[in-house]
Protein backbone atom coordinates (compact mmCIF):
# COMPACT_ATOMS: atom_id res chain seq x y z
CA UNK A 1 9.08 -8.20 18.13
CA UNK A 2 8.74 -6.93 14.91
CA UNK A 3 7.61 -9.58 12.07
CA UNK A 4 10.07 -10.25 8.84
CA UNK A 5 8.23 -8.88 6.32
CA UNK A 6 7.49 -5.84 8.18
CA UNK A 7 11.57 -5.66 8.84
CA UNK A 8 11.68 -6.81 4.67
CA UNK A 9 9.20 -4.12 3.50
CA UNK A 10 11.11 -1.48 5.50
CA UNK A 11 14.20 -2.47 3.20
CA UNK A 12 12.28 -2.83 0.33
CA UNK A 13 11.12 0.93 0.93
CA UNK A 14 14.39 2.02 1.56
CA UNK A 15 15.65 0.60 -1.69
CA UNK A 16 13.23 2.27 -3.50
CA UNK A 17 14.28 5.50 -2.11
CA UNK A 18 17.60 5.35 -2.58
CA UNK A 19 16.38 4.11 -6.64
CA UNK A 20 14.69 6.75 -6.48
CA UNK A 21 17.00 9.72 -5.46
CA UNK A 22 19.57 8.62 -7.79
CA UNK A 23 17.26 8.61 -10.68
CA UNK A 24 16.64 11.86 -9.72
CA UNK A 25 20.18 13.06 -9.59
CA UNK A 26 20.81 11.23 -12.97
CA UNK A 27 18.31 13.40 -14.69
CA UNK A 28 19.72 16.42 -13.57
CA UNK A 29 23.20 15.84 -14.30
CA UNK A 30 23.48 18.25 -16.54
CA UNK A 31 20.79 21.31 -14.08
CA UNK A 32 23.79 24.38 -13.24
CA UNK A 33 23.40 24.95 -9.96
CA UNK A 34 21.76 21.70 -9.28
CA UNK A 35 22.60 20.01 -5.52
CA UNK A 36 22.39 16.08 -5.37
CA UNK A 37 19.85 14.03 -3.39
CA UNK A 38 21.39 11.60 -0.98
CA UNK A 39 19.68 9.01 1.16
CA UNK A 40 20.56 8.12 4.34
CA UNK A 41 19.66 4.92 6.34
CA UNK A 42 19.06 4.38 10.43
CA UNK A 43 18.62 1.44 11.80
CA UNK A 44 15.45 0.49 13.91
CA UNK A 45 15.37 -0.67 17.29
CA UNK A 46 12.74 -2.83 17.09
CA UNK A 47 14.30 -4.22 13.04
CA UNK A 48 14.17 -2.54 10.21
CA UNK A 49 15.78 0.81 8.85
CA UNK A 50 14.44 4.30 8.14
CA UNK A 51 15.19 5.82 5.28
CA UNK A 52 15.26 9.33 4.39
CA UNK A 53 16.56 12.43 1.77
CA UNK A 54 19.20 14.90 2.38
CA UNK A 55 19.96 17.43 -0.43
CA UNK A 56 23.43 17.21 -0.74
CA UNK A 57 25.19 20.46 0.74
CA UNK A 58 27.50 21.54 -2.70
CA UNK A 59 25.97 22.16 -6.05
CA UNK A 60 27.47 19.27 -8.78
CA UNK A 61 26.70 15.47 -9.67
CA UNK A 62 28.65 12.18 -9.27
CA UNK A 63 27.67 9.93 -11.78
CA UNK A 64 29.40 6.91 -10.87
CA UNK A 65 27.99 7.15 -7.72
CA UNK A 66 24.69 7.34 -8.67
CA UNK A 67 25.09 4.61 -10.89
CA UNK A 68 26.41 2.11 -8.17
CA UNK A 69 23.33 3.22 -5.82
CA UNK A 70 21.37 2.49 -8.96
CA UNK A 71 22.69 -1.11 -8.76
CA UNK A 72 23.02 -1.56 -5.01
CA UNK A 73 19.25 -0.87 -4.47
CA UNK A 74 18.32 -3.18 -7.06
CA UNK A 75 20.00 -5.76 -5.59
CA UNK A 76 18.59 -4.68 -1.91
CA UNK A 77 15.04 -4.41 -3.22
CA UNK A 78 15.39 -8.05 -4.82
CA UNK A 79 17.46 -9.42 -1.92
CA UNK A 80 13.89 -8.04 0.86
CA UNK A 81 12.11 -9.12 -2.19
CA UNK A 82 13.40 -12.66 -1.20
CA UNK A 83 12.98 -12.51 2.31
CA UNK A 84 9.29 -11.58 2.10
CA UNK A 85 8.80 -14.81 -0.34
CA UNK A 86 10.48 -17.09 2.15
CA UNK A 87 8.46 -16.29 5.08
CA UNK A 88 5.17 -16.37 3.47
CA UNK A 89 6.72 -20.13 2.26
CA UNK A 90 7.90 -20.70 5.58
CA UNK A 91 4.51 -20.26 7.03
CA UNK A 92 2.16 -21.69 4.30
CA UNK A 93 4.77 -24.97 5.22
CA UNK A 94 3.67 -24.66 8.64
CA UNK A 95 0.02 -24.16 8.03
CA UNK A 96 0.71 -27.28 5.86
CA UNK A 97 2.11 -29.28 8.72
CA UNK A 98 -0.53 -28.12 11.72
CA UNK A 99 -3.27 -29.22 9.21
């Protein structure tokens, strides 16, 4: 079984990625000829997701959706963030209790 923050820091990866690629594409809106980044996401088995780059198959941007993946992996990065914070709580708590 795979541990939460291991399954957490996969996400947290992933959203960093995905901030990442869009950045990317942001800053070459404006490149002729230039062919967006996307990410895409797999699940793991075991928990967790894999995360990787595709280069987009047609030259040309999409700014809005860049800008949306801008704000969805900010709010996945902070939401793993948050699950990392509550284990370690969790199991200082427990520590706490056994001692």
């Amino acid at each position: 079984m795979t541990s939460l923050s291991s399954i957490a820091l996969s996400g947290l990866q992933a959203a960093q990625l995905q901030m990442d690629s869009s950045a990317h594409n942001i800053a070459n809106l404006n490149t002729e000829g230039f062919h967006r980044q996307t990410v895409e996401q797999q699940a793991v088995p075991d928990g967790g997701v894999r995360a990787s780059t595709r280069r987009a198959d047609a030259a040309g941007s999409a700014l809005a959706e860049d800008l949306v993946n801008q704000v969805a992996a900010g709010y996945a990065y902070k939401a793993n963030l948050r699950v990392i914070e509550t284990e370690r709580r969790m199991a200082g708590a427990l520590l706490d209790a056994r001692a």
